[in-house]
N, C-alpha and C. Protein backbone atom coordinates (compact mmCIF):
# COMPACT_ATOMS: atom_id res chain seq x y z
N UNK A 1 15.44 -27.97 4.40
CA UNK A 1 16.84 -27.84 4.08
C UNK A 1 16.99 -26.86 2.91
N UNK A 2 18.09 -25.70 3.14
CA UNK A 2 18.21 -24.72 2.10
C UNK A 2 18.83 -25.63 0.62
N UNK A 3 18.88 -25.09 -0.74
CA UNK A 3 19.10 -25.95 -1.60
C UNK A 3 20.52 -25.65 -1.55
N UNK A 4 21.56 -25.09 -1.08
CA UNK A 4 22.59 -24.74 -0.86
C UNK A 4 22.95 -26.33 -0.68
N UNK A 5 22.59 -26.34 0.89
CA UNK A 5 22.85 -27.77 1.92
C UNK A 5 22.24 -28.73 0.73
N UNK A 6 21.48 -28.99 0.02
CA UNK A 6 20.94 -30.09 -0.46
C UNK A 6 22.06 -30.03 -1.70
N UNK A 7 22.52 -29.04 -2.53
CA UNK A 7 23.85 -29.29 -3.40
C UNK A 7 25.02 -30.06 -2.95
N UNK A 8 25.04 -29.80 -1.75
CA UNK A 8 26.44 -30.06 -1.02
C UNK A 8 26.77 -31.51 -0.59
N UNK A 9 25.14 -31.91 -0.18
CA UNK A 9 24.78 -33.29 0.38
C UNK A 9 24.88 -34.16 -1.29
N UNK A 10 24.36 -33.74 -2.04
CA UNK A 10 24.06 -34.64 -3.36
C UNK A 10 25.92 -34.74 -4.03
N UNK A 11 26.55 -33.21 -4.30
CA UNK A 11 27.98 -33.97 -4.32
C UNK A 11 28.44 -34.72 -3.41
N UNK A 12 28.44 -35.03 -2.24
CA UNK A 12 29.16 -35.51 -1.57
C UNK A 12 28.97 -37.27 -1.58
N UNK A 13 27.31 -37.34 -1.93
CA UNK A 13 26.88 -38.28 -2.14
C UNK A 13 27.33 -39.10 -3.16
N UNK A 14 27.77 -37.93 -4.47
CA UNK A 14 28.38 -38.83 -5.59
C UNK A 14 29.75 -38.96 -4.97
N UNK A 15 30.54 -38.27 -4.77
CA UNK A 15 31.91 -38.75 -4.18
C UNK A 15 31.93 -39.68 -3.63
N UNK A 16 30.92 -40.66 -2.59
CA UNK A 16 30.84 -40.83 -1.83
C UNK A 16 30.82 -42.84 -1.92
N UNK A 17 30.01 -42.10 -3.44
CA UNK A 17 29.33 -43.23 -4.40
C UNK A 17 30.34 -44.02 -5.32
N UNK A 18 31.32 -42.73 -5.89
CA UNK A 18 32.41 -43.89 -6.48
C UNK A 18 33.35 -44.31 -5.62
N UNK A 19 33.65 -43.60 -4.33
CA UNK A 19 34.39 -44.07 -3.66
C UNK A 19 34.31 -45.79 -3.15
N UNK A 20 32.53 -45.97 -3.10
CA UNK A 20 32.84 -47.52 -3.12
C UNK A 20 32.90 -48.27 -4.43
N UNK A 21 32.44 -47.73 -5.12
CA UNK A 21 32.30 -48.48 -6.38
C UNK A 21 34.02 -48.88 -6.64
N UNK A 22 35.04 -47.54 -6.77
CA UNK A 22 36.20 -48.14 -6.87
C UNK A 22 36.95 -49.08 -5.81
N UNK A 23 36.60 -48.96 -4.49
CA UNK A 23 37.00 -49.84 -3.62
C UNK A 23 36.44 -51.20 -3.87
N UNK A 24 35.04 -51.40 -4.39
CA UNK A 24 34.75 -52.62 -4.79
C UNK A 24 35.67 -52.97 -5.91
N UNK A 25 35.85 -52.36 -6.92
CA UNK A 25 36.52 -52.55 -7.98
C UNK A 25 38.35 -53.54 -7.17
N UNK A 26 38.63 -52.46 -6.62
CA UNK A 26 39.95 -52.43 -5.82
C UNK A 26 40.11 -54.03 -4.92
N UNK A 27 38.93 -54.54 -4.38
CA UNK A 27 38.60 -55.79 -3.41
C UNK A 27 38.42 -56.77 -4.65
N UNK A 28 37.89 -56.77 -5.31
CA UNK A 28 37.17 -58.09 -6.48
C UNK A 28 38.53 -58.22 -7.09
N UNK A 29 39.53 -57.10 -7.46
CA UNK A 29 40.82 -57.21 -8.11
C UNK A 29 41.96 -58.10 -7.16
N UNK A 30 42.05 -57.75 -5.78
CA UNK A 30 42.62 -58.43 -5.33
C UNK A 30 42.21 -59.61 -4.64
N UNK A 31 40.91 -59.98 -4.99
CA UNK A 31 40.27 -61.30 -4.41
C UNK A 31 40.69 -62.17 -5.44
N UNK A 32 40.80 -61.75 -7.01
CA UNK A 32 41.09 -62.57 -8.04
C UNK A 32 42.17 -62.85 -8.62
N UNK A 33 43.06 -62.09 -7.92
CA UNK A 33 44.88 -62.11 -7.67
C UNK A 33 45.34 -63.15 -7.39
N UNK A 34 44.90 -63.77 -5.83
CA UNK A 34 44.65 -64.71 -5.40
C UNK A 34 46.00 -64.35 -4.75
N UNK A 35 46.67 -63.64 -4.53
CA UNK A 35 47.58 -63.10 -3.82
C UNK A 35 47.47 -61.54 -2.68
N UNK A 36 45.87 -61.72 -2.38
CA UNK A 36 46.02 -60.37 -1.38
C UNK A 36 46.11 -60.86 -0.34
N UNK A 37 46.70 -59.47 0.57
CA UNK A 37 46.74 -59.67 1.43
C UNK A 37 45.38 -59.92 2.75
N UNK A 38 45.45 -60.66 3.50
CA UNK A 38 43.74 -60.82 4.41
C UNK A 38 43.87 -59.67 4.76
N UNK A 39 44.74 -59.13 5.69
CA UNK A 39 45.03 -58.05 6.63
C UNK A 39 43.99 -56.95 5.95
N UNK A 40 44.75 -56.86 4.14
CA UNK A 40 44.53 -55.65 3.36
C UNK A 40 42.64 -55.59 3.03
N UNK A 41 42.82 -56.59 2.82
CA UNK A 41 41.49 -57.16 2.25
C UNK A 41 40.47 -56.84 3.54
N UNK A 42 40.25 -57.36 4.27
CA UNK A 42 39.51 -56.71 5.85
C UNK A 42 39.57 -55.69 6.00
N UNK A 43 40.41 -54.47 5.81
CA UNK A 43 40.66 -53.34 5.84
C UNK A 43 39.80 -52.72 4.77
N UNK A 44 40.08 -52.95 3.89
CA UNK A 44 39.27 -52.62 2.33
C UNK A 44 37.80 -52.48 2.60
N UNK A 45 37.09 -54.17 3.01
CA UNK A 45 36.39 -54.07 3.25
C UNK A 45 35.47 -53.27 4.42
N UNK A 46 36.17 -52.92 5.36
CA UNK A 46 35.55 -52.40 6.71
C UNK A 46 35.30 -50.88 6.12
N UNK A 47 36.14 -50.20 5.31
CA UNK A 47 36.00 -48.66 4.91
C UNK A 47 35.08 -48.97 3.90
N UNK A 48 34.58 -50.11 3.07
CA UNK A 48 33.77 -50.04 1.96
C UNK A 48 32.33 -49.87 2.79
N UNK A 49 32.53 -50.55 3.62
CA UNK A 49 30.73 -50.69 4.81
C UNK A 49 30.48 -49.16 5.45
N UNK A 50 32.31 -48.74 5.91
CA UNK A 50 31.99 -47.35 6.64
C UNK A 50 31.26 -46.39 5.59
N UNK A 51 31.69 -46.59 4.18
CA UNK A 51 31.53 -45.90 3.26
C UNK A 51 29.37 -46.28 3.06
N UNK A 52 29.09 -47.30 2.75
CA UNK A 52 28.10 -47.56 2.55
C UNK A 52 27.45 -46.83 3.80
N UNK A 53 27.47 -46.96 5.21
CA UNK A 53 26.93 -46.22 6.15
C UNK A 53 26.50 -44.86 5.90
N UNK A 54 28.19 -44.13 5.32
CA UNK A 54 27.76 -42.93 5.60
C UNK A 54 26.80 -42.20 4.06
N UNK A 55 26.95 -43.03 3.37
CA UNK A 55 26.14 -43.15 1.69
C UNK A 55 24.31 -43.17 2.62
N UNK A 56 23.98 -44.57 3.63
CA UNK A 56 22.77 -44.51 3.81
C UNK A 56 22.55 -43.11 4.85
N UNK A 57 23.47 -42.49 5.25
CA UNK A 57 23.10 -41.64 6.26
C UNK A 57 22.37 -40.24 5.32
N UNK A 58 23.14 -40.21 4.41
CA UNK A 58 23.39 -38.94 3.59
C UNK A 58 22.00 -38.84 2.72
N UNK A 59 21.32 -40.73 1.78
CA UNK A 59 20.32 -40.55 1.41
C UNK A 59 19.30 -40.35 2.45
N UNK A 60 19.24 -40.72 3.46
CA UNK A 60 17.84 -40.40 4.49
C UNK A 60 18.14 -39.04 4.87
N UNK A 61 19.07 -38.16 4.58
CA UNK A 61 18.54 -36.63 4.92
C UNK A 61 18.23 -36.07 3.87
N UNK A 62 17.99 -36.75 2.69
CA UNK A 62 17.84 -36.38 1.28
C UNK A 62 16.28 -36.38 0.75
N UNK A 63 16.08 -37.31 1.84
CA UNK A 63 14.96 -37.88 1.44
C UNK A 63 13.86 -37.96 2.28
N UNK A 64 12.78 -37.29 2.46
CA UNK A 64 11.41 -37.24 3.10
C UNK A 64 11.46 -38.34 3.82
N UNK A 65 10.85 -38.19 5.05
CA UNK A 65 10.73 -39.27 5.66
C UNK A 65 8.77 -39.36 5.01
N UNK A 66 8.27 -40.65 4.98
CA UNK A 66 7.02 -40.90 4.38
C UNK A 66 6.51 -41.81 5.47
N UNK A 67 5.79 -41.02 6.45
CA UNK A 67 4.22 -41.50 7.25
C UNK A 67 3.51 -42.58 6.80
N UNK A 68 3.59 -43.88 6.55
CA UNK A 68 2.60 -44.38 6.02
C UNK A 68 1.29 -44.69 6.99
């Protein structure tokens, strides 16, 4: 991979990275509200996992695969 592509992959990775961190932030806030919505809350959560997916997709092209 040119280091171009490997810049591009590593920002995206941090974007990628607070994006759940604040959605966690965003879910724990309205879990402790005790007034969210389920609907919202399921929703929240399903883009926090899509998010984690595409976070593990991004480190395994980052990262050597290792033969043991």
């Amino acid at each position: 991979m040119e280091s171009e592509d490997i810049r591009e992959l590593r920002a995206t990775l941090l974007k990628l990275k607070q994006e759940h961190r604040d959605l966690d932030s965003a879910i724990n806030a309205l879990e402790l509200s005790g007034r969210a919505d389920p609907l919202q809350l399921k929703r929240l959560k399903k883009k926090k996992l899509h998010l984690k997916d595409e976070i593990a997709r991004i480190e395994d092209q980052l990262l050597p695969d290792i033969i043991a």
